[in-house]
Structure formats: C-alpha cells, structure tokens
N, C-alpha and C. Protein backbone atom coordinates (compact mmCIF):
# COMPACT_ATOMS: atom_id res chain seq x y z
N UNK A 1 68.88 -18.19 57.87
CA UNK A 1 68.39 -17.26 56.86
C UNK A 1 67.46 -16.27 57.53
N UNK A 2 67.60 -14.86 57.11
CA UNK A 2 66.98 -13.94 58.07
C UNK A 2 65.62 -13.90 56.79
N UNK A 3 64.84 -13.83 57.76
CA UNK A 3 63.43 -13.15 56.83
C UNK A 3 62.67 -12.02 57.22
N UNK A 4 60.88 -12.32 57.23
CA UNK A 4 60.10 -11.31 57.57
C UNK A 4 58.95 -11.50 58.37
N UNK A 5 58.68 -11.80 59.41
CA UNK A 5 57.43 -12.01 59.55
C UNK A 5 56.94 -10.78 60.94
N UNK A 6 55.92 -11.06 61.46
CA UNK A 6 54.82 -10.22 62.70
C UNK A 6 55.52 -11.33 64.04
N UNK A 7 55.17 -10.03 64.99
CA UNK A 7 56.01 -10.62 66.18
C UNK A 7 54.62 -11.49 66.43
N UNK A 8 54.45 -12.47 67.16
CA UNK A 8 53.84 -13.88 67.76
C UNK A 8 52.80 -12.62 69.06
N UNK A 9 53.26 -11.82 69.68
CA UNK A 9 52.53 -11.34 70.87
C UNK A 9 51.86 -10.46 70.24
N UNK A 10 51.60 -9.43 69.38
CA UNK A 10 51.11 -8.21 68.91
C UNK A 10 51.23 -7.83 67.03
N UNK A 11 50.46 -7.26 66.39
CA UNK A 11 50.10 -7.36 65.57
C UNK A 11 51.44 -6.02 64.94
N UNK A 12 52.18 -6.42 64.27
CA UNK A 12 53.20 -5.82 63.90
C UNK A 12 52.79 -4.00 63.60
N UNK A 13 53.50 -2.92 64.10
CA UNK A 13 53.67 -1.79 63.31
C UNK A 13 54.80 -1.32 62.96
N UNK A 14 55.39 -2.29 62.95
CA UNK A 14 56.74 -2.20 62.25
C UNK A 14 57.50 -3.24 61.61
N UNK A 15 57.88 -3.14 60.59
CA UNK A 15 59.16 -4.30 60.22
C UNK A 15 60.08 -5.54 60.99
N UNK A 16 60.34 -6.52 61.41
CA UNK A 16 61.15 -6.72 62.15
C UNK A 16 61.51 -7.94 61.48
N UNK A 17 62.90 -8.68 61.26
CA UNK A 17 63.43 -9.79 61.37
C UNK A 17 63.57 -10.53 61.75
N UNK A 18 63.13 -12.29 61.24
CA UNK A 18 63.08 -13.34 61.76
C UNK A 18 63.10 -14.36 60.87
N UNK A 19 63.23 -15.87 61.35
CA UNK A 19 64.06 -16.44 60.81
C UNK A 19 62.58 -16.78 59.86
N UNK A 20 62.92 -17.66 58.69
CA UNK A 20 61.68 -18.81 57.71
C UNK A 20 61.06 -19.25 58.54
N UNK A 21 61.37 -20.16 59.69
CA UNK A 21 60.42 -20.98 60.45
C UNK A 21 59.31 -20.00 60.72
N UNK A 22 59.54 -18.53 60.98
CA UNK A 22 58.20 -17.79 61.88
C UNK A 22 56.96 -17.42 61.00
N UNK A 23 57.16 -17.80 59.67
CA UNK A 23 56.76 -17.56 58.61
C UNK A 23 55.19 -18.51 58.32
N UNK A 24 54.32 -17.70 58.37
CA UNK A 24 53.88 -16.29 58.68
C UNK A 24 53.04 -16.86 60.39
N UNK A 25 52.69 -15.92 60.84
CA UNK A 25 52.44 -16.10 62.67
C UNK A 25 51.29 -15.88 62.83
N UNK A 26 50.77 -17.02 64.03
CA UNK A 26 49.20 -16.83 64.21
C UNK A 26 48.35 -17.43 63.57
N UNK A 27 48.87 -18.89 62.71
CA UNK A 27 48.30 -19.56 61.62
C UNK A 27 47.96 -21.13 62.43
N UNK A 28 47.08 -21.68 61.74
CA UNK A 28 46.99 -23.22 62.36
C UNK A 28 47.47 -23.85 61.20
N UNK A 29 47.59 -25.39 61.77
CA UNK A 29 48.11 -26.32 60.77
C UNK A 29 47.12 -26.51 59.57
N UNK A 30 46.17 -26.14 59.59
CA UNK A 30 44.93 -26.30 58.06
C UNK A 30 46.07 -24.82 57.37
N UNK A 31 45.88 -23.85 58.05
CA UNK A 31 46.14 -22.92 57.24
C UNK A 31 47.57 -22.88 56.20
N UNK A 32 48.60 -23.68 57.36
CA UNK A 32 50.20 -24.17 56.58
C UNK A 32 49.52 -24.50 55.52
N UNK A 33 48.52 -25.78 55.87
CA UNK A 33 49.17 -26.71 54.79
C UNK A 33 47.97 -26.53 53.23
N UNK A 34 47.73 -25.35 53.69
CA UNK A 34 46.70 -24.62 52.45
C UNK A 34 45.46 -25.28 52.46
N UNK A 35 44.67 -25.69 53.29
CA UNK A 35 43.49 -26.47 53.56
C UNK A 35 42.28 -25.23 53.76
N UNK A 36 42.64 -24.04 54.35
CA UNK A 36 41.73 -22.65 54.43
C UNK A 36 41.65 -22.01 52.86
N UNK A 37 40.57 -21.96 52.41
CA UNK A 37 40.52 -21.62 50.67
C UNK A 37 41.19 -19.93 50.75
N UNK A 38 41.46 -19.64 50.17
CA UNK A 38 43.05 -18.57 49.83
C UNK A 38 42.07 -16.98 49.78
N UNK A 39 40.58 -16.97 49.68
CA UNK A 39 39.93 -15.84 49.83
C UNK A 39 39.52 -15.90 51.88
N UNK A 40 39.81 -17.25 52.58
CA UNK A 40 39.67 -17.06 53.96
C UNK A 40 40.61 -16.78 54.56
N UNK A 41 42.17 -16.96 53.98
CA UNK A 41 43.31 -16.47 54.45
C UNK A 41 44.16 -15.26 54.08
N UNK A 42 43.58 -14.33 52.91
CA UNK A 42 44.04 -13.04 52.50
C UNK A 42 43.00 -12.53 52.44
N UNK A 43 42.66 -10.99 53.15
CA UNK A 43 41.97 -10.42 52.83
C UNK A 43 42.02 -9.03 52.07
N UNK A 44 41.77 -8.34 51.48
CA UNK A 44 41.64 -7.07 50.89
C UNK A 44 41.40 -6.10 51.67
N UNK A 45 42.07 -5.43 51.25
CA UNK A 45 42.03 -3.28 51.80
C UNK A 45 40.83 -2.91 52.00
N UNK A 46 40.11 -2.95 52.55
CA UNK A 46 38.66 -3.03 51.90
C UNK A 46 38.29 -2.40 50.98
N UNK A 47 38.82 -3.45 50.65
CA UNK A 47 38.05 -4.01 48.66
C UNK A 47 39.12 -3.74 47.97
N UNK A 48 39.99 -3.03 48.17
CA UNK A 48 41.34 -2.84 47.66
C UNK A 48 42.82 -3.28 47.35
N UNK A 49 43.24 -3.78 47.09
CA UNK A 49 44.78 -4.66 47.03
C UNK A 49 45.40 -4.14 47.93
N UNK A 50 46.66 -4.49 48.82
CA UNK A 50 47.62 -4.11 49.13
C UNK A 50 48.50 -3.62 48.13
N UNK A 51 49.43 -2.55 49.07
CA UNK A 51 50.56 -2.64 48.29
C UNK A 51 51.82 -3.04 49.00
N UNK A 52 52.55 -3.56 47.82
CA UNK A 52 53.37 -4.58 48.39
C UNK A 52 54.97 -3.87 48.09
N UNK A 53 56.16 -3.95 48.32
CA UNK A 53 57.35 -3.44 47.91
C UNK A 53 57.84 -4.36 46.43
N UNK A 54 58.31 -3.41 46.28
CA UNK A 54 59.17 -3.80 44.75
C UNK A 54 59.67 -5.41 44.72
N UNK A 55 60.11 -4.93 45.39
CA UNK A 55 60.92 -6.41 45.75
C UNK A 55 60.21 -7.75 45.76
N UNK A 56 59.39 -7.69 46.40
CA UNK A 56 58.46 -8.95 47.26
C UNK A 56 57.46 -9.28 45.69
N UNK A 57 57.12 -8.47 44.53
CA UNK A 57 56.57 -8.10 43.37
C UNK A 57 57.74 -8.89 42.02
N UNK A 58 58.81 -8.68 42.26
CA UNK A 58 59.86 -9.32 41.35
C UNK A 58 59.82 -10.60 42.07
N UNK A 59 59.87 -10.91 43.67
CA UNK A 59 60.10 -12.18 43.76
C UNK A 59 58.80 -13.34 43.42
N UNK A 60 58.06 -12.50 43.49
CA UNK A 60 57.01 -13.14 42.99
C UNK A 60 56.66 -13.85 41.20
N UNK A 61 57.36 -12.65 40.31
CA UNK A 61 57.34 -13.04 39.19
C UNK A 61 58.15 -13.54 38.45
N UNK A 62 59.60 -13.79 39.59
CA UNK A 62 60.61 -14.79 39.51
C UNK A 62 60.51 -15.63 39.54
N UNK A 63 59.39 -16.48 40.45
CA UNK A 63 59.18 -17.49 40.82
C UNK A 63 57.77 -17.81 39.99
N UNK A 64 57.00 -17.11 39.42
CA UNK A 64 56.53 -17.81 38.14
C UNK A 64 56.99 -18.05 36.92
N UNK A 65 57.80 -17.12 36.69
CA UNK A 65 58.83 -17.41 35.90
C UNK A 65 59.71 -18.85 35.80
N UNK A 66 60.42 -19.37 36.33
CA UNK A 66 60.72 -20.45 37.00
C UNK A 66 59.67 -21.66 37.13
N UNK A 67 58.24 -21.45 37.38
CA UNK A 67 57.78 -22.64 37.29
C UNK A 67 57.37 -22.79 35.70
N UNK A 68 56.96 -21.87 35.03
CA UNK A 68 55.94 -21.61 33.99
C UNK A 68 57.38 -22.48 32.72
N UNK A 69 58.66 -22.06 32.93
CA UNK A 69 59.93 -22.19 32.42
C UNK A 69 59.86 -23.97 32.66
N UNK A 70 59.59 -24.57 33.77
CA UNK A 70 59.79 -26.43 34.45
C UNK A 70 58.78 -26.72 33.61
N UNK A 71 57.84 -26.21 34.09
CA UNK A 71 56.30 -26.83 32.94
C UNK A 71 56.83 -27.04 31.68
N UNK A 72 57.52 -26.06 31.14
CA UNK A 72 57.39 -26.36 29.96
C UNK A 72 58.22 -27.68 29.51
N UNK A 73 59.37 -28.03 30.16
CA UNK A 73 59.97 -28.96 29.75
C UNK A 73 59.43 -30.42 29.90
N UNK A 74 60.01 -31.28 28.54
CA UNK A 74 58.90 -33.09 28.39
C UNK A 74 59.12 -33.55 30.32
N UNK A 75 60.08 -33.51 30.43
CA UNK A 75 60.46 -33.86 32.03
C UNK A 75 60.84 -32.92 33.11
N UNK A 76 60.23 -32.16 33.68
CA UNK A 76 60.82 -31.23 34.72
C UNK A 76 61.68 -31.84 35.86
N UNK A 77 62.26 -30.93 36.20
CA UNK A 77 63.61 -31.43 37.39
C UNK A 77 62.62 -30.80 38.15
N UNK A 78 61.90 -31.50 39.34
CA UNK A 78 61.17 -31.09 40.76
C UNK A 78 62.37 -30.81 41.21
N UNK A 79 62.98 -31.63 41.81
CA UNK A 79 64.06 -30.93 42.73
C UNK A 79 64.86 -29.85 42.99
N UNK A 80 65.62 -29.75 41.55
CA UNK A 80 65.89 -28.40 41.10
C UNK A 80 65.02 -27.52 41.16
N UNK A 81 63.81 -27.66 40.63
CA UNK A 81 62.83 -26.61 41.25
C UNK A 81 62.26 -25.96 42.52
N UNK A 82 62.16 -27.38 43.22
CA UNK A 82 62.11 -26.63 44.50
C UNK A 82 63.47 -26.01 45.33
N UNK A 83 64.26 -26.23 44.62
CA UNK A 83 65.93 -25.52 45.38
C UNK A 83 65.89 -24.37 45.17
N UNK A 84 65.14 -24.20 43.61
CA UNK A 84 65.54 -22.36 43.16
C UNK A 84 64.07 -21.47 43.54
N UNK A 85 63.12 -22.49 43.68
CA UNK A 85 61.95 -21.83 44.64
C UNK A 85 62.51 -21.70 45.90
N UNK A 86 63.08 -22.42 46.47
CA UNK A 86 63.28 -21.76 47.49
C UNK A 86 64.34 -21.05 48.11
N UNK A 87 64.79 -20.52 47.37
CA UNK A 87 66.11 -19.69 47.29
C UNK A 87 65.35 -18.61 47.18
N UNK A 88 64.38 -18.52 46.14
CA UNK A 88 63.55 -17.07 45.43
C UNK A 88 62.81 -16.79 46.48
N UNK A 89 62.37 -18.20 47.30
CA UNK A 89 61.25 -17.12 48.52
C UNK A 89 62.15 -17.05 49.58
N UNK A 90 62.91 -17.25 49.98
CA UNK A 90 63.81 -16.94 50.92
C UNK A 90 64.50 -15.21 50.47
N UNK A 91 64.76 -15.08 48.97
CA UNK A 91 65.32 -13.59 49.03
C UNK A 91 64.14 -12.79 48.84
N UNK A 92 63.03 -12.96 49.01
CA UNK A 92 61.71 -12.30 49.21
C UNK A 92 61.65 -12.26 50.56
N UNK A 93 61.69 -12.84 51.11
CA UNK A 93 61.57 -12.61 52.73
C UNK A 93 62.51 -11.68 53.27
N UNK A 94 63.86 -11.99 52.97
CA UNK A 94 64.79 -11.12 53.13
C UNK A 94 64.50 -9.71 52.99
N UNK A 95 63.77 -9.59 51.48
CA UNK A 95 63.73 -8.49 51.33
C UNK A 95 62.82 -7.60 51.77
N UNK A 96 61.74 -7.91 52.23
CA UNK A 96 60.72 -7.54 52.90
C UNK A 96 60.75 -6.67 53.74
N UNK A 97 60.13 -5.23 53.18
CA UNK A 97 60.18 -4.27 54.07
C UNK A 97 58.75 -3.97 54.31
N UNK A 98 57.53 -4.57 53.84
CA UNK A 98 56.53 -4.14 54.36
C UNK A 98 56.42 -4.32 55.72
N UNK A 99 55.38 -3.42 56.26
CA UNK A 99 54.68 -3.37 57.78
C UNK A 99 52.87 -3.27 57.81
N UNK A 100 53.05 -3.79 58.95
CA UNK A 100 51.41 -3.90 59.46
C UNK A 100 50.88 -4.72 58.97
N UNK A 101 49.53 -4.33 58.37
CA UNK A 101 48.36 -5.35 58.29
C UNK A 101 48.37 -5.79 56.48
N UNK A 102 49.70 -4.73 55.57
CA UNK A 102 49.92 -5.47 54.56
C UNK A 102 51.27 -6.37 54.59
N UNK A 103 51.72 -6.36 55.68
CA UNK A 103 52.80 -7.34 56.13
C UNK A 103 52.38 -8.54 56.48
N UNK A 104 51.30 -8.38 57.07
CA UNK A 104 50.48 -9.92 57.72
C UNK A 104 49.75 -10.45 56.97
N UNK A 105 48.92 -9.99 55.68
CA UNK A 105 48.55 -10.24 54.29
C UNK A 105 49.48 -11.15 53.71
N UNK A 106 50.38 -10.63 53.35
CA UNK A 106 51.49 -11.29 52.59
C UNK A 106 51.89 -12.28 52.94
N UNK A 107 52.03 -12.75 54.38
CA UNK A 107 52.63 -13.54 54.78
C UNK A 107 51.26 -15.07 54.84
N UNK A 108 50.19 -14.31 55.33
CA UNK A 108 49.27 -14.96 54.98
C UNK A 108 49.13 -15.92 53.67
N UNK A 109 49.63 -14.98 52.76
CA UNK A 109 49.48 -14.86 51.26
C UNK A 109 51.04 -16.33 50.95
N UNK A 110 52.16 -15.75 51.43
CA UNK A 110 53.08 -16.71 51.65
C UNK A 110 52.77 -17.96 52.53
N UNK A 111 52.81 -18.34 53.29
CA UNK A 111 52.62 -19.57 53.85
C UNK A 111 52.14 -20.62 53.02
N UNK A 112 51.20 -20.52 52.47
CA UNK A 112 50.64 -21.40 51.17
C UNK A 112 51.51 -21.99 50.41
N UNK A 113 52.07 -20.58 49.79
CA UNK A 113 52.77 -20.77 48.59
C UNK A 113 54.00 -21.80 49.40
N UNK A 114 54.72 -21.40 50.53
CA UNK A 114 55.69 -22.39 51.35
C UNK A 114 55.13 -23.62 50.89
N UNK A 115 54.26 -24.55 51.59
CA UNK A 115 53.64 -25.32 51.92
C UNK A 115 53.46 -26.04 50.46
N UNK A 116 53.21 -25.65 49.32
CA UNK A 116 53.22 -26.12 48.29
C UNK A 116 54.99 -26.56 47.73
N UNK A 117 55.22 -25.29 48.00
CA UNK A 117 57.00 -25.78 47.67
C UNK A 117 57.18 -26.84 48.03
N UNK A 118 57.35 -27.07 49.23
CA UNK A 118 57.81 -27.95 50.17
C UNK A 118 57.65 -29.35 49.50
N UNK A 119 56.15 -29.24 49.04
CA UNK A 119 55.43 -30.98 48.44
C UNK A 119 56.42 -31.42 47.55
N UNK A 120 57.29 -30.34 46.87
CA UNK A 120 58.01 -30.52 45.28
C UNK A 120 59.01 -32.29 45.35
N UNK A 121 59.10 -32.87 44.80
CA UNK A 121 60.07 -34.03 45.63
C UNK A 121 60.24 -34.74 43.62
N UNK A 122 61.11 -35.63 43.62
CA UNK A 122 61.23 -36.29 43.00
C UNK A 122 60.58 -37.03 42.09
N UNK A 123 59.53 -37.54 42.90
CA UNK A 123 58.12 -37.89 42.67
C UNK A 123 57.15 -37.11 42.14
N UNK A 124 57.02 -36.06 42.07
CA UNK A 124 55.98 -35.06 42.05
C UNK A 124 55.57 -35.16 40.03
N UNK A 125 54.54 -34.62 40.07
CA UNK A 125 54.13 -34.63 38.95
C UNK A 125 53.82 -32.82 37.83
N UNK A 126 53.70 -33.06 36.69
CA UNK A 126 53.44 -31.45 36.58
C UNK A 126 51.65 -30.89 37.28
N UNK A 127 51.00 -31.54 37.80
CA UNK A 127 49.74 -31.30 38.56
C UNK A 127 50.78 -30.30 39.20
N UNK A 128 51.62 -30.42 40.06
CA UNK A 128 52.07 -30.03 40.93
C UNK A 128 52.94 -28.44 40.73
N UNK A 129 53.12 -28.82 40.05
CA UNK A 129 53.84 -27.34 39.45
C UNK A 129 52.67 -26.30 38.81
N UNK A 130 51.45 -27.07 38.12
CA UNK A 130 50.74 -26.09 37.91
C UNK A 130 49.59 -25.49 38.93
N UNK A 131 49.85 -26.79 40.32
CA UNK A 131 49.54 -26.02 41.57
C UNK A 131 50.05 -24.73 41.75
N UNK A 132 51.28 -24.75 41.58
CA UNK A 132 52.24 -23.80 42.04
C UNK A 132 51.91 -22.60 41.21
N UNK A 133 51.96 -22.58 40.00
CA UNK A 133 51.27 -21.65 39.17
C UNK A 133 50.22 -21.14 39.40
N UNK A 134 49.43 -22.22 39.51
CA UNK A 134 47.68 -20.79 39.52
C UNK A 134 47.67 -20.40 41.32
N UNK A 135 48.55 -20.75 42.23
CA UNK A 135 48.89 -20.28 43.37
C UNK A 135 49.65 -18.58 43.08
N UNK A 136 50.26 -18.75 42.50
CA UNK A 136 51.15 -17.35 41.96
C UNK A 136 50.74 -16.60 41.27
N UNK A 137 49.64 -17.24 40.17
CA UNK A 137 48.77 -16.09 39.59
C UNK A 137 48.11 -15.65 40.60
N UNK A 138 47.64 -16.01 41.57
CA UNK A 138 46.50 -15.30 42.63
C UNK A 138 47.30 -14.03 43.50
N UNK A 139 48.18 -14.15 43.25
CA UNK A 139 48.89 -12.87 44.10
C UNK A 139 48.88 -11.76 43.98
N UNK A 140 48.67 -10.67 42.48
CA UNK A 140 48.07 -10.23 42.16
C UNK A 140 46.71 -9.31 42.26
N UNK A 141 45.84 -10.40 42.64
CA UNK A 141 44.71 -10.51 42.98
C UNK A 141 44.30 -9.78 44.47
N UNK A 142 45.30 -9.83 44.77
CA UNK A 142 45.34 -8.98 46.71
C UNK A 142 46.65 -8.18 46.59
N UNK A 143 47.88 -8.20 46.01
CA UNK A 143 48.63 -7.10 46.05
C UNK A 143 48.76 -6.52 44.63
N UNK A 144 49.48 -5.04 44.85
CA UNK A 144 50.11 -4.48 43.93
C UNK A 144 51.50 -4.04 44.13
C-alpha cells in the first residue's frame, strides 16, 4: 500500500511516496505508541492550525463517522472496525498531498491515531473506541 510520509534523512519539501510502515519518521517508540501527550507531538503554525488537503479532512471525518456509528451499537464489531479504520487511514495516506512541516504535523498527528487502531481486537471494549473518538476530535484542533 503506497502512502505518505518525510524522507528519514531530511525534513521533507516535497511530497513523496512510501509505504504505511514509514509512517510517520523520526518518532520513538513512546511516541508510536501514544505515550508523548498529543500537545508534545503536534505543534501549531505558530499559534495557527495547519492546513491540511481535502482529502486527508474527509478521511478524517470518515473515520469518526465509523467509530461514533460502532459506539452506538449494544455490541460493536472491533474487528470490523478496525478493518474499515484501516482501510480509511490507508486511503488518507494515499491521498496525501501535503508537504513540509504541515506534512510532518500530520503524520505526527497520525501515528497515534495508527497505534490506537491497531489495539482494536476482539477483546476490546467501547473505552476503546471512545479512545478513538476523542483522538479524532483533536484533529481539528491543529488542522484545517
């Protein structure tokens, strides 16, 4: 699956393609696994939101859409959920045409949200989904 991320040697000024795994670059394992609180790993324009492409903006509210939709049901299908989460952030990546330092935001901004997907399992509880939620409301919050 092709995605989006910053090349590993230099701080992107341009777009370039790469696979999910590179997603997002220059991060430690606290930061994957969302352990850095989410105002130390996105920062603002100074003081300003990014802006983000159309695209990366629908996939975002696809994918609250989708959880806000599991919540609601007496029993949510985790699994199913995390299949069509991750289908939705995979065609967000795809689609990803930002560059630079609101490219490395985002991805910043993504990794988290990965890392939470990922937990989704069989087992999982709705705690977990409304992780996922007030994770997705925060996006917002740093792009437009």
């Amino acid at each position: 699956m092709m995605g989006c991320t910053g090349n590993q040697s230099k701080v992107d000024t341009e777009h370039t393609e790469h696979t999910e795994s590179d997603v997002p670059h220059l991060v430690t394992e606290d930061h994957k696994a969302g352990l850095i609180p989410l105002e130390d790993q996105v920062k603002l324009d100074n003081g300003e939101k990014w802006i983000a492409n159309i695209e990366t903006n629908e996939g975002i509210d696809n994918m609250l859409a989708m959880v806000k939709k599991e919540k609601s049901k007496e029993t949510p299908d985790y699994v199913m959920l995390k299949e069509r989460l991750d289908k939705e952030f995979n065609v967000l990546l795809e689609k990803c045409t930002m560059t630079g330092e609101s490219h490395d935001q985002l991805h910043n901004y993504l990794l988290p949200l990965k890392a939470k997907i990922d937990k989704l399992d069989p087992n999982s509880s709705k705690e977990a989904i409304e992780e996922i939620e007030n994770y997705l409301l925060t996006y917002y919050d740093y792009f437009k």
